[in-house]
Every structure is written in structure tokens, then in C-alpha cells.
Protein backbone atom coordinates (compact mmCIF):
# COMPACT_ATOMS: atom_id res chain seq x y z
CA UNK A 1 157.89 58.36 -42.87
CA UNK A 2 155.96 60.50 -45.08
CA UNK A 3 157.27 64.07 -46.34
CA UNK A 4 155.05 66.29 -44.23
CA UNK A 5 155.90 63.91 -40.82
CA UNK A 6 159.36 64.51 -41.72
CA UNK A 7 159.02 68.10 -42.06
CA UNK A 8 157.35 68.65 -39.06
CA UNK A 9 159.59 66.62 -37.16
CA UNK A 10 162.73 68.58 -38.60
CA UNK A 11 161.28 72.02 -38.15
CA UNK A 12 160.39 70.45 -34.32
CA UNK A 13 164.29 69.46 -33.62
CA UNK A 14 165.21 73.02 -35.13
CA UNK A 15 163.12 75.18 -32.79
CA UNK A 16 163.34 73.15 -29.94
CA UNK A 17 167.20 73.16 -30.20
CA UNK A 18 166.94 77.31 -30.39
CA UNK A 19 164.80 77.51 -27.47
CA UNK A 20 167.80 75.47 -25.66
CA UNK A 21 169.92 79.04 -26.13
CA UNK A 22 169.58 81.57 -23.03
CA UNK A 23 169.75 85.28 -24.04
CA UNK A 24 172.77 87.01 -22.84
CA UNK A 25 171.02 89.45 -20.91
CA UNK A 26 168.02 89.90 -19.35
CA UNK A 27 165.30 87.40 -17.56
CA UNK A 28 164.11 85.90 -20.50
CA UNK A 29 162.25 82.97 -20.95
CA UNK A 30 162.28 81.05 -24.62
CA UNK A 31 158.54 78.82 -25.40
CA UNK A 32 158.26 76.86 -28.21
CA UNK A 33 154.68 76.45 -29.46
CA UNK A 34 153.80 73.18 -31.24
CA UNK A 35 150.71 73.41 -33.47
CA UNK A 36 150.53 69.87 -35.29
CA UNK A 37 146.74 69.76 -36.53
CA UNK A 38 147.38 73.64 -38.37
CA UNK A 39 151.07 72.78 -38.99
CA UNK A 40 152.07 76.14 -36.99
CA UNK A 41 155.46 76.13 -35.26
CA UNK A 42 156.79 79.14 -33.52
CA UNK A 43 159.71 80.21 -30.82
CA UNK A 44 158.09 82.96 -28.79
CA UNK A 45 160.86 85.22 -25.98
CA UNK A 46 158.89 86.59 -22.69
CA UNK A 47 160.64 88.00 -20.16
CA UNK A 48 162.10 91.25 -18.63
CA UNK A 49 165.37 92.79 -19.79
CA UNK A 50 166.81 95.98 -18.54
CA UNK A 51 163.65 97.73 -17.03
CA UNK A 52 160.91 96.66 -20.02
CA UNK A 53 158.74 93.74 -21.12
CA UNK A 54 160.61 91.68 -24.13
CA UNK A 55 157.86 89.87 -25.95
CA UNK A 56 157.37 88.28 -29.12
CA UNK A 57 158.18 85.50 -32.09
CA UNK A 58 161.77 84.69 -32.66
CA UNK A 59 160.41 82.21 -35.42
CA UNK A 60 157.06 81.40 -36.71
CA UNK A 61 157.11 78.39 -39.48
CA UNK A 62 154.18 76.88 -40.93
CA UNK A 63 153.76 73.89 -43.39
CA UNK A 64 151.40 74.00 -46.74
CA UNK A 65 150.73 72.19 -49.34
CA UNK A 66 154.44 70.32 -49.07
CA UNK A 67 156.37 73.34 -48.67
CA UNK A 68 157.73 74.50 -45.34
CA UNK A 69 157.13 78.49 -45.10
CA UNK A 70 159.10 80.66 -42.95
CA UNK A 71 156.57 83.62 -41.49
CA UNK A 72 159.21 85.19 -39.14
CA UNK A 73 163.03 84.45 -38.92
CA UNK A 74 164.93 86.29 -35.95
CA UNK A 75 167.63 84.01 -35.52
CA UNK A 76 171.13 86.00 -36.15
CA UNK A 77 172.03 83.31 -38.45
CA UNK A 78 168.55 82.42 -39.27
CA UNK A 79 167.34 78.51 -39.71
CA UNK A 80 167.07 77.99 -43.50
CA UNK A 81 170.45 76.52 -43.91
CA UNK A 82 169.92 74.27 -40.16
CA UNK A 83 166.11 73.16 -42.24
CA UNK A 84 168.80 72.03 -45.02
CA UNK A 85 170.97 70.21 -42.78
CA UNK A 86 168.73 68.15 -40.98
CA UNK A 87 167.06 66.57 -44.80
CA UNK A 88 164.22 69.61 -46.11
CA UNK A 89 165.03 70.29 -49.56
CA UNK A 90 165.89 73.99 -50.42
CA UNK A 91 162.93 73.42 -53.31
CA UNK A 92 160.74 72.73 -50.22
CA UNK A 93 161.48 76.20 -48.09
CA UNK A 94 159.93 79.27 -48.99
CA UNK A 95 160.79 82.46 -47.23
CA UNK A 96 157.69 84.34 -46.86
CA UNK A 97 159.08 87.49 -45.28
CA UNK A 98 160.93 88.64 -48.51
CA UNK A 99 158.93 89.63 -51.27
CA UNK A 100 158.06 87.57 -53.94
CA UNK A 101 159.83 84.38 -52.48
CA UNK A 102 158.73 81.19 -54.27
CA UNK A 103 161.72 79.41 -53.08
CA UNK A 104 165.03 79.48 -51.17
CA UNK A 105 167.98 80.53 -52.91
CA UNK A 106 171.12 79.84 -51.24
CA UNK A 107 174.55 81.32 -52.60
């Protein structure tokens, strides 16, 4: 399997075991959104949860040009380090919602 095939079926496994979690409160439903032609993957929350609407991207990850970029990260422990686990190379992970991130960087 090629690099990008991997990558998108490791970012796939990630997601999809997140959106296996149920929110401890609230009427919440977790979608994952698979977008294999523009290499856009995403975990989005709708639902109802104390009285008001809960919408909105728990994470948004798309690949380019070899790297796997993460938009949006709302995980508590966030899914860099689960990327790592599963076989995507730190080099390979950029974390686009700090500034100036080239790379990951983990202590």
C-alpha cells in the first residue's frame, strides 16, 4: 500500500474509533464525514444538550502533498500521538491550528 492509502486509512480507523465515544451528557449524535477524492476527514457532534443546539467539528484532517494536516483538534487528548501509533510518521503531521507549524513536535 502506498503512503497516501495508508494515511487515509489510519486517519479513517482514528476518527471512526472517536465517533464510537458517547458524550456524557446530552443527546448527542457523533458523524464522521469521509471525503476520499479531496482527502477531507472530519468528526462533526449534532445534537441537543441541556436546553441548546450543540453543533460542530470535533476534528477536521486533511491530506496534502504527503503530509497529513490537522485543521481542528477537539479531542481532550487530541489524535496526534493515536496518528503516531497506528504507523504516520511525526515528520508527516502538521498541526495547522498553531502558528507557524511545519511539523509535529512531540516532547
Amino acid at each position: 500500500m502506498d503512503t497516501i492509502t495508508t494515511s487515509r486509512e489510519i486517519v479513517k480507523q482514528v476518527i471512526s474509533d472517536y465517533a464510537k465515544l458517547r458524550p456524557s451528557h446530552g443527546n448527542i449524535r457523533l458523524d464522521v464525514i469521509f471525503d476520499e477524492m479531496r482527502d477531507r476527514y472530519a468528526l462533526m457532534q449534532v445534537g441537543w444538550d441541556r436546553g441548546k443546539r450543540v453543533r460542530g467539528n470535533l476534528i477536521y484532517v486533511i491530506i496534502e502533498n504527503g503530509k497529513v494536516i490537522i485543521e481542528y483538534d477537539g479531542m481532550e487528548c487530541g489524535i496526534t500521538q493515536d496518528l503516531i501509533n497506528k504507523g504516520i510518521l511525526e515528520r508527516d503531521i502538521v498541526l495547522a491550528f498553531l502558528p507557524d507549524s511545519q511539523s509535529v513536535s512531540i516532547a
